[in-house]
C-alpha atoms as a PDB file:
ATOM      1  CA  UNK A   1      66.016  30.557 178.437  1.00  0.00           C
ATOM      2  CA  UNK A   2      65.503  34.346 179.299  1.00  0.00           C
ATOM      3  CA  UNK A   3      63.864  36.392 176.616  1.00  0.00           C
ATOM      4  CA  UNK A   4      64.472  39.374 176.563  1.00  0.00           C
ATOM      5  CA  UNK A   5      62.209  40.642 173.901  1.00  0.00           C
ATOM      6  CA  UNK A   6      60.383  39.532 170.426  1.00  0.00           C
ATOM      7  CA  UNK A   7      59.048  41.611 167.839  1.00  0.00           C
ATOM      8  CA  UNK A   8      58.485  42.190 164.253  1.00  0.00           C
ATOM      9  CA  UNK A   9      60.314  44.495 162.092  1.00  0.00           C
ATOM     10  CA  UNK A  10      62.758  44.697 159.209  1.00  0.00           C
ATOM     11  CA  UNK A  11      66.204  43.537 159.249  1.00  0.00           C
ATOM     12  CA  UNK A  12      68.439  47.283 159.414  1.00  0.00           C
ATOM     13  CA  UNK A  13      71.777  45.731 158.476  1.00  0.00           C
ATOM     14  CA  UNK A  14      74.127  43.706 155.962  1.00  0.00           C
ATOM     15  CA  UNK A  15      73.406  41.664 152.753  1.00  0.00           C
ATOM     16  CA  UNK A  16      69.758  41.078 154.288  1.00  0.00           C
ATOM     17  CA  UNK A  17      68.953  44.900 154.783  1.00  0.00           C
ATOM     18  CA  UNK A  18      65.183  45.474 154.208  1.00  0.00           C
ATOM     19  CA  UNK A  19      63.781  41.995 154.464  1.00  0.00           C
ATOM     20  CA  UNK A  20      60.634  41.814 157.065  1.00  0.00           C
ATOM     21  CA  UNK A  21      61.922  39.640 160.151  1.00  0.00           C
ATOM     22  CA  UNK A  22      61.058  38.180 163.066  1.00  0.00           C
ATOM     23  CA  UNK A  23      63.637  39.370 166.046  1.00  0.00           C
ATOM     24  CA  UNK A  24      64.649  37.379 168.864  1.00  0.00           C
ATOM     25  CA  UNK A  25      66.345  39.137 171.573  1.00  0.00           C
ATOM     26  CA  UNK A  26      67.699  37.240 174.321  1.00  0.00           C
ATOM     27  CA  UNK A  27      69.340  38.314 177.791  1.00  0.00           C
ATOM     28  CA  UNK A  28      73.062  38.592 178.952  1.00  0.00           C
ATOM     29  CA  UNK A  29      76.264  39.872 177.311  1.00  0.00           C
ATOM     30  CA  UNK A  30      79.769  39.501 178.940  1.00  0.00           C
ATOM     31  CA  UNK A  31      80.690  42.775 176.493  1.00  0.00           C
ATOM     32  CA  UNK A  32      79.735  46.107 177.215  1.00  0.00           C
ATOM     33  CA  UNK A  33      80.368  48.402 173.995  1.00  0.00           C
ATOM     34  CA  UNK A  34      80.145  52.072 174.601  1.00  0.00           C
ATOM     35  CA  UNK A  35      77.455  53.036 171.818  1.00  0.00           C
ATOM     36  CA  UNK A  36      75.625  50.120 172.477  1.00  0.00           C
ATOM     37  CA  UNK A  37      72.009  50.404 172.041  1.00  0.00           C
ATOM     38  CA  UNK A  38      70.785  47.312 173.855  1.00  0.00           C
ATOM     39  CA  UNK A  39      71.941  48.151 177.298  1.00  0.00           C
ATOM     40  CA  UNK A  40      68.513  46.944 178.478  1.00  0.00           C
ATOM     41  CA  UNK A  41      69.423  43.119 177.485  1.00  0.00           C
ATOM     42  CA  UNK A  42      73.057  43.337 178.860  1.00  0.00           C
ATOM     43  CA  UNK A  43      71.867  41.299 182.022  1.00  0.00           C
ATOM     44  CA  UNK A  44      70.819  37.637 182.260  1.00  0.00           C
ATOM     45  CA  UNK A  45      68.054  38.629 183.478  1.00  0.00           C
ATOM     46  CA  UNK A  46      66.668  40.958 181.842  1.00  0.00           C
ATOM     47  CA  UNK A  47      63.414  39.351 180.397  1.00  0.00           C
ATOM     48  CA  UNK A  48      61.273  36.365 181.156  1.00  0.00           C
ATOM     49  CA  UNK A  49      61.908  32.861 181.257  1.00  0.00           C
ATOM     50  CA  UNK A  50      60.392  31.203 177.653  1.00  0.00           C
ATOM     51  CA  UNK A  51      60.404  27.607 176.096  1.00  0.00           C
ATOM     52  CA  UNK A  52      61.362  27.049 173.026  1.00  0.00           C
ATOM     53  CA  UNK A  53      57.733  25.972 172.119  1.00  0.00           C
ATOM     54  CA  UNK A  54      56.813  29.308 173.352  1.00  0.00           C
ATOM     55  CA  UNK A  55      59.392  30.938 171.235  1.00  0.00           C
ATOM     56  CA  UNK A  56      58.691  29.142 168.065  1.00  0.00           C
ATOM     57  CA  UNK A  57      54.360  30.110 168.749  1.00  0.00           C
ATOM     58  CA  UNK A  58      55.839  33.842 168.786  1.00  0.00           C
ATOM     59  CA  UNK A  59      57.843  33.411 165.548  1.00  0.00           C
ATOM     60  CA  UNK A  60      54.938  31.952 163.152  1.00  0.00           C
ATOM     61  CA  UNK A  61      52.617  34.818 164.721  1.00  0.00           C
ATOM     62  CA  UNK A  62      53.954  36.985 162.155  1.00  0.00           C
ATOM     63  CA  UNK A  63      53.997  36.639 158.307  1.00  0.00           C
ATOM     64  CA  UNK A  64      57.973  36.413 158.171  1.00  0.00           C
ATOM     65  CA  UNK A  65      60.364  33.373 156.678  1.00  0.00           C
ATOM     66  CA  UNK A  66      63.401  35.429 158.364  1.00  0.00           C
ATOM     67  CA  UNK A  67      63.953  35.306 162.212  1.00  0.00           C
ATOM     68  CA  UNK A  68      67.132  36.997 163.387  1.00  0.00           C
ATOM     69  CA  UNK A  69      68.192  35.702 166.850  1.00  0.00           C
ATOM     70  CA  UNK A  70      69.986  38.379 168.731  1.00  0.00           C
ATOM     71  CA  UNK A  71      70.881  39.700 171.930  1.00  0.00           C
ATOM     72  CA  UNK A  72      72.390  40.500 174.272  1.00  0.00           C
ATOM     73  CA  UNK A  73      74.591  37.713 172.752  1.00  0.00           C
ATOM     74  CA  UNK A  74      73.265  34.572 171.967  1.00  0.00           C
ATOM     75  CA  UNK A  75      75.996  32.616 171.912  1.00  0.00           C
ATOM     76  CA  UNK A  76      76.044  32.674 175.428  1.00  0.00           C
ATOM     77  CA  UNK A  77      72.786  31.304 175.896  1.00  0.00           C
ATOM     78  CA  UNK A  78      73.423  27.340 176.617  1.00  0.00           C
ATOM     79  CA  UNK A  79      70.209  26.305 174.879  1.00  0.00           C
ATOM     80  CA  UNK A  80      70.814  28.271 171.435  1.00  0.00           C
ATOM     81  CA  UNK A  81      71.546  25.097 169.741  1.00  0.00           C
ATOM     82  CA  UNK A  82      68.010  23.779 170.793  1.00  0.00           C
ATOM     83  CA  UNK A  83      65.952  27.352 169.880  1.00  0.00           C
ATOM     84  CA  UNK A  84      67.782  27.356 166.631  1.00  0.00           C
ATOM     85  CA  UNK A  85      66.943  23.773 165.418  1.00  0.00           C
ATOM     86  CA  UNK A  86      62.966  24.295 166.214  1.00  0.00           C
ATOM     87  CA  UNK A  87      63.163  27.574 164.051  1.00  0.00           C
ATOM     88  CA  UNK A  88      64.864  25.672 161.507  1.00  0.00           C
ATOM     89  CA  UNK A  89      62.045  22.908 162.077  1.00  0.00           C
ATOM     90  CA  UNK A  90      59.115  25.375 161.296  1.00  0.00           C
ATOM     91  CA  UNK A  91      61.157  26.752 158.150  1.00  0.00           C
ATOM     92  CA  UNK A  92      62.291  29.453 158.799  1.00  0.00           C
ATOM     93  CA  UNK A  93      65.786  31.527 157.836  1.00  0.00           C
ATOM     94  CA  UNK A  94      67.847  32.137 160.544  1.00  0.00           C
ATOM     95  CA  UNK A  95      70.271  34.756 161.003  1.00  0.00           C
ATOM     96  CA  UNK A  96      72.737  34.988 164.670  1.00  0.00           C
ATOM     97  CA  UNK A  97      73.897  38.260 165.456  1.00  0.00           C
ATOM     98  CA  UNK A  98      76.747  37.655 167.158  1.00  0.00           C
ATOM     99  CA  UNK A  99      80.124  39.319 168.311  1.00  0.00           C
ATOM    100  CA  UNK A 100      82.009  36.339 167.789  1.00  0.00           C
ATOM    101  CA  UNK A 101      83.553  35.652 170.851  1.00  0.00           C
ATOM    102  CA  UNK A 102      82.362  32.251 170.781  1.00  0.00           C
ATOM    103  CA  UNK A 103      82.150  29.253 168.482  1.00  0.00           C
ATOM    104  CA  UNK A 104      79.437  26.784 168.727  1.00  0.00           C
ATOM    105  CA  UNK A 105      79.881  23.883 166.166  1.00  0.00           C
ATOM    106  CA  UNK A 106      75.922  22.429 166.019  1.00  0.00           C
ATOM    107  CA  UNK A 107      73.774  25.631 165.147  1.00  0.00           C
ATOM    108  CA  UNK A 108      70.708  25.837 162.249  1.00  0.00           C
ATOM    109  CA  UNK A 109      72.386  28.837 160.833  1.00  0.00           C
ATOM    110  CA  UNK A 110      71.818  30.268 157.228  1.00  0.00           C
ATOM    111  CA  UNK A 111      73.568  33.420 158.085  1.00  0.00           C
ATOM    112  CA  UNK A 112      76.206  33.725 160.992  1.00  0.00           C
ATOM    113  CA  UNK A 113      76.345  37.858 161.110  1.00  0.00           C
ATOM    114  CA  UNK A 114      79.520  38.277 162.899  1.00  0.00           C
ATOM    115  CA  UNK A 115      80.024  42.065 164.389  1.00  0.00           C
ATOM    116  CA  UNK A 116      83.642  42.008 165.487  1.00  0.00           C
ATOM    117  CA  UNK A 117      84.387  45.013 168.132  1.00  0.00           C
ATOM    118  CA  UNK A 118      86.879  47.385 167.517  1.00  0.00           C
ATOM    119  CA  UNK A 119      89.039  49.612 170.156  1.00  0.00           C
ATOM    120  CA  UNK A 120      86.120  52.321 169.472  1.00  0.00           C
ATOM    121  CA  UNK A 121      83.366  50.196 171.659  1.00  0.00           C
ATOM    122  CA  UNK A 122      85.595  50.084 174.626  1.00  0.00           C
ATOM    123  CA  UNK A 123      82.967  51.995 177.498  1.00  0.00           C
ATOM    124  CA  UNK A 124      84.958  54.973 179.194  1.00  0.00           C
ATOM    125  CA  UNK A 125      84.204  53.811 182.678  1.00  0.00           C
ATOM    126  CA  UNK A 126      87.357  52.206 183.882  1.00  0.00           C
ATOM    127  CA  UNK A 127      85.134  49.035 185.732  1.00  0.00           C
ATOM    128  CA  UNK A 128      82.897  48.234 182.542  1.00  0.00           C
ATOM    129  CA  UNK A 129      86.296  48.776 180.291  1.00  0.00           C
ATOM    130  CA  UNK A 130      88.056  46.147 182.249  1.00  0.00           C
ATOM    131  CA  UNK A 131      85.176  43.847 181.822  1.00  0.00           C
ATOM    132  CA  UNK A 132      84.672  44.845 177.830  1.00  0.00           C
ATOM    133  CA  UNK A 133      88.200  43.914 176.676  1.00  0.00           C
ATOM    134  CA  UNK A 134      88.521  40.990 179.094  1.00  0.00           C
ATOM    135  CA  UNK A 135      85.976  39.456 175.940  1.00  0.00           C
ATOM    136  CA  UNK A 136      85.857  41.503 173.410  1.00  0.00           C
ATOM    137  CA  UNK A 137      87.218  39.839 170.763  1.00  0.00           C
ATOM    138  CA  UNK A 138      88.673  36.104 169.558  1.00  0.00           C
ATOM    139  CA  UNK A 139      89.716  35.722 166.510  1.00  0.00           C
ATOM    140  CA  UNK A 140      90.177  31.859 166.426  1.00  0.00           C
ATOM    141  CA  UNK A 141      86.657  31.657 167.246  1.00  0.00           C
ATOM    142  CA  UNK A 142      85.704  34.431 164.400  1.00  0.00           C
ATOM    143  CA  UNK A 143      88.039  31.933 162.105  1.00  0.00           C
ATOM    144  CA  UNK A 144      85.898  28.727 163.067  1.00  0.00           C
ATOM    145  CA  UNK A 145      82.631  30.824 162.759  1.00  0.00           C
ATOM    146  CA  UNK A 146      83.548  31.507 158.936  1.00  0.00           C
ATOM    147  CA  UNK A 147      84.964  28.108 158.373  1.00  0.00           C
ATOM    148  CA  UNK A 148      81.623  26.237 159.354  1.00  0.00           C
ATOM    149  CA  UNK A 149      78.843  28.951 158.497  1.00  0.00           C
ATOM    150  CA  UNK A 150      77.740  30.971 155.971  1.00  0.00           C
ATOM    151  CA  UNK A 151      78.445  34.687 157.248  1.00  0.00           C
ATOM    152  CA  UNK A 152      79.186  38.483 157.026  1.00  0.00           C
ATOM    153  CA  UNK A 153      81.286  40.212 158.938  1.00  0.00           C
ATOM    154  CA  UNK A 154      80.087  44.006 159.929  1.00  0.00           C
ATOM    155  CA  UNK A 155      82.401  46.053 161.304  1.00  0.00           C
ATOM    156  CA  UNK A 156      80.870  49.299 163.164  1.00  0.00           C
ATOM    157  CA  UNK A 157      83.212  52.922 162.300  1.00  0.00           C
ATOM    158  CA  UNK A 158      83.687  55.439 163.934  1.00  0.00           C
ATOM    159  CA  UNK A 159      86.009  57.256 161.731  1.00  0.00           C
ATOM    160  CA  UNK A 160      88.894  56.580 159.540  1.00  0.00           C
ATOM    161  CA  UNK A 161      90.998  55.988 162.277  1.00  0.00           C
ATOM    162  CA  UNK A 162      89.190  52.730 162.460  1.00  0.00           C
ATOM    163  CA  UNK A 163      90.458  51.380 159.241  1.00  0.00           C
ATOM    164  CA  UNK A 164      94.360  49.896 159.948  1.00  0.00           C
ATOM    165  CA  UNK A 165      92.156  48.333 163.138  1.00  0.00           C
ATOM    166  CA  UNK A 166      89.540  46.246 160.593  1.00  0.00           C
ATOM    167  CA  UNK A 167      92.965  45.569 158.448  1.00  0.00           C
ATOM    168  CA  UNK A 168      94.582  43.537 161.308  1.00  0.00           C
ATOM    169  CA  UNK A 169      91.585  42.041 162.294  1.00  0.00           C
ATOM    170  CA  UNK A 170      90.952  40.777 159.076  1.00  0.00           C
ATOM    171  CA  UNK A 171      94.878  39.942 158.660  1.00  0.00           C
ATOM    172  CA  UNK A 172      94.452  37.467 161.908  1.00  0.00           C
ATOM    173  CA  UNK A 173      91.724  35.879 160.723  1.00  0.00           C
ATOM    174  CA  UNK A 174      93.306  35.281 157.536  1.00  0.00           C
ATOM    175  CA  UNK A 175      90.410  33.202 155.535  1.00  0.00           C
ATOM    176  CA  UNK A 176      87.680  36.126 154.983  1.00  0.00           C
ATOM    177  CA  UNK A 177      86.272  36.725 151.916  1.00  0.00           C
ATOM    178  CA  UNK A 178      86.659  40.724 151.192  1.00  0.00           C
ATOM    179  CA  UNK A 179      82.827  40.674 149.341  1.00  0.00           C
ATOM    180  CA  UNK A 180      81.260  39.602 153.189  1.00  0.00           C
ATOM    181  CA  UNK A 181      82.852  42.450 154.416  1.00  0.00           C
ATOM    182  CA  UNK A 182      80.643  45.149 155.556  1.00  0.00           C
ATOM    183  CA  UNK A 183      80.633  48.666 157.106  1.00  0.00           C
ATOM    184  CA  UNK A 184      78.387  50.617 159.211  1.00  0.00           C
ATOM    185  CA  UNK A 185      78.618  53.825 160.687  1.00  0.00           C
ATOM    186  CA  UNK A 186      78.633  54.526 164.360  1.00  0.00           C
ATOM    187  CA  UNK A 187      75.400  55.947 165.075  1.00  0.00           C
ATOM    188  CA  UNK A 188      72.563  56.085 167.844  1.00  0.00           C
ATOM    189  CA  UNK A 189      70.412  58.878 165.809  1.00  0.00           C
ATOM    190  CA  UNK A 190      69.360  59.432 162.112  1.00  0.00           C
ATOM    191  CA  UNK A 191      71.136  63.037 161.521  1.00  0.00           C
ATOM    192  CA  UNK A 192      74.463  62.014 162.991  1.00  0.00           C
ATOM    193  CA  UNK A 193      73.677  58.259 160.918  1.00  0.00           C
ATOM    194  CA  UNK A 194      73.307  60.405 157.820  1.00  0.00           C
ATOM    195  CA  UNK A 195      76.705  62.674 158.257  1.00  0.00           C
ATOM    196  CA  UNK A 196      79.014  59.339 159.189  1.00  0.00           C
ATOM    197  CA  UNK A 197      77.587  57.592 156.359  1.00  0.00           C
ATOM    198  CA  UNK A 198      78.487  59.768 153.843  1.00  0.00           C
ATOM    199  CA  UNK A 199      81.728  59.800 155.090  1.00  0.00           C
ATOM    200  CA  UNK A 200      81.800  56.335 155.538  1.00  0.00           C
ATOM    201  CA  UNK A 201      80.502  55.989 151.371  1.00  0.00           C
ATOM    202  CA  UNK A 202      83.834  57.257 150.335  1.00  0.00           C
ATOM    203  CA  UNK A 203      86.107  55.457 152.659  1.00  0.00           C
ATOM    204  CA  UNK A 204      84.237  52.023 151.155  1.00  0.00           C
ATOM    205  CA  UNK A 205      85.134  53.012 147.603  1.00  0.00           C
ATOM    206  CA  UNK A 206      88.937  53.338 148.197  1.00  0.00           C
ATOM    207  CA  UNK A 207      88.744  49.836 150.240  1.00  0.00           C
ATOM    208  CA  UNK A 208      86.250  47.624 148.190  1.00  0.00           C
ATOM    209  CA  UNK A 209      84.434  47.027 151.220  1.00  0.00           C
ATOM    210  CA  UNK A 210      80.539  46.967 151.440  1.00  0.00           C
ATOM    211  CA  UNK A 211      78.991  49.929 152.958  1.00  0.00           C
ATOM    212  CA  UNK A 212      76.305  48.202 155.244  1.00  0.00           C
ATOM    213  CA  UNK A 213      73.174  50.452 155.880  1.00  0.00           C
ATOM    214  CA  UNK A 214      71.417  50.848 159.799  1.00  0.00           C
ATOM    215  CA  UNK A 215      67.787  51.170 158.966  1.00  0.00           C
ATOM    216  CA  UNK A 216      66.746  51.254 163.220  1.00  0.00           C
ATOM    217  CA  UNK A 217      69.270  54.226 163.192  1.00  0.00           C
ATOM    218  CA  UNK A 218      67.772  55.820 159.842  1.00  0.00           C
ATOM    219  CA  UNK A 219      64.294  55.252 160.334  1.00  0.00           C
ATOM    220  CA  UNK A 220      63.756  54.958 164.237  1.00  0.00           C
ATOM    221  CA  UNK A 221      66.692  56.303 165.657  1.00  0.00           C
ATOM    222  CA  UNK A 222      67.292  52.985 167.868  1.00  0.00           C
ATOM    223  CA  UNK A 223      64.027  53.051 169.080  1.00  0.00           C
ATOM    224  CA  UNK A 224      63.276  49.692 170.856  1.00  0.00           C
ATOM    225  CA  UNK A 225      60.763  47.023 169.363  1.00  0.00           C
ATOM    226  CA  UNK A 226      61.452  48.331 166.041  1.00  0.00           C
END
C-alpha cells in the first residue's frame, strides 16, 4: 500500500484528544474538501509503497499503545483490513479517521472516528466541486459504520449556519447517539482556531453537543508531521 507518511504526535481531536499516538497517513482521497489540510495525500500516489511488516516496525518504534490510521482516506485503501489486523496483532488501539463514505465490515477497530462533510467543504473550483459532492457523503454507509463499530462522529463548523445541516444529517442516519457527537471549528491557524471556538463553545451549550478541540490547529497551526 502507498504511505503517505508516519509520525509521532498526539491525537488533536474527539474523546481521545491529548493521548500520544502513532499516525498513519496513507495516500488517495476521492473527496476534495476546501479547508483541507492534507492536500499533499489527496493522490494515490503520493508516498511510497510499504508492507504491512514495514508498517507495523514503524508503529512499535515509538512508545505509543494508540495508532490512528488516517489519510487521505483509508477506507479506500484495499488492504486496510490486512494493516489493521497486524496493528491489532502487536496490541495496539486503533483509531480510522474516516469520512464515511464507505463501509468495510472486517476492520480491528476500537474507535471508527467518522468526520461527515458538510456543504461548507465543497472546494470553489467548479472541476474539484463536481468531483467533491460526486462522494462526499453516504449516509447508509455512516449508519453501518455506527451499527458495527465503536465511533464518534465530528462534524467540522464553519458557523451557525452549519447547524440545521448536522440536524439532517444526523436525522438520516437516525441511530446516533447525541453523547458521540462532536464539534470542531473550521480552522487552518491557531488565532482564527481560537475566535471560532469560542463561538463554537456557546453554540454546543444550547445543542448538548460535544465541543471537540484541534490541538494541530492550536498548537502547530496544521503544520505537517505533527
Amino acid at each position: 500500500m502507498i504511505v503517505n507518511e508516519i509520525f509521532y504526535s498526539i491525537q488533536g481531536e474527539g474523546k481521545l484528544a491529548g493521548v500520544p499516538s502513532v499516525f498513519v497517513r496513507l495516500a488517495g482521497c476521492p473527496l476534495r474538501c476546501r479547508w483541507c489540510d492534507t492536500k499533499y495525500a489527496w493522490s494515490s500516489s503520493a508516498g511510497q509503497e510499504m508492507t504491512v511488516v514495514q508498517i507495523t516496525t514503524e508503529i512499535i518504534k515509538h512508545p505509543a499503545g494508540h495508532v490512528v490510521i488516517t489519510g487521505g482516506e483509508p477506507v479506500v485503501c484495499d488492504e486496510l483490513g490486512e494493516l489493521t489486523k497486524a496493528i491489532a496483532h502487536v496490541d495496539k488501539h486503533i483509531t480510522i479517521e474516516t469520512s464515511g463514505i464507505k463501509f468495510i465490515d472486517d476492520l480491528k477497530c476500537d474507535l471508527m472516528s467518522i468526520s461527515p462533510k458538510l456543504s461548507n467543504s465543497v472546494p470553489e473550483d467548479e472541476a474539484l466541486s463536481v468531483k467533491h459532492k460526486k462522494h462526499m457523503i453516504d449516509h447508509e454507509a455512516i449508519r453501518q459504520l455506527i451499527d458495527k463499530y465503536d465511533y464518534q462522529l465530528k462534524f467540522v463548523v464553519d458557523g451557525p449556519d452549519d447547524l440545521n445541516e448536522i440536524a439532517n444529517c444526523l436525522e438520516k442516519m437516525k441511530n446516533v447517539n447525541p453523547y458521540k457527537v462532536f464539534l470542531m471549528p473550521q480552522a487552518t491557524e491557531s488565532l482564527e482556531y481560537i475566535k471560532k471556538s469560542k463561538i463554537l463553545a456557546d453554540i454546543c451549550k444550547r445543542t448538548g453537543f460535544a465541543l471537540s478541540p484541534r490541538l494541530q490547529v492550536l498548537l502547530w497551526n496544521t503544520e505537517r508531521g505533527k
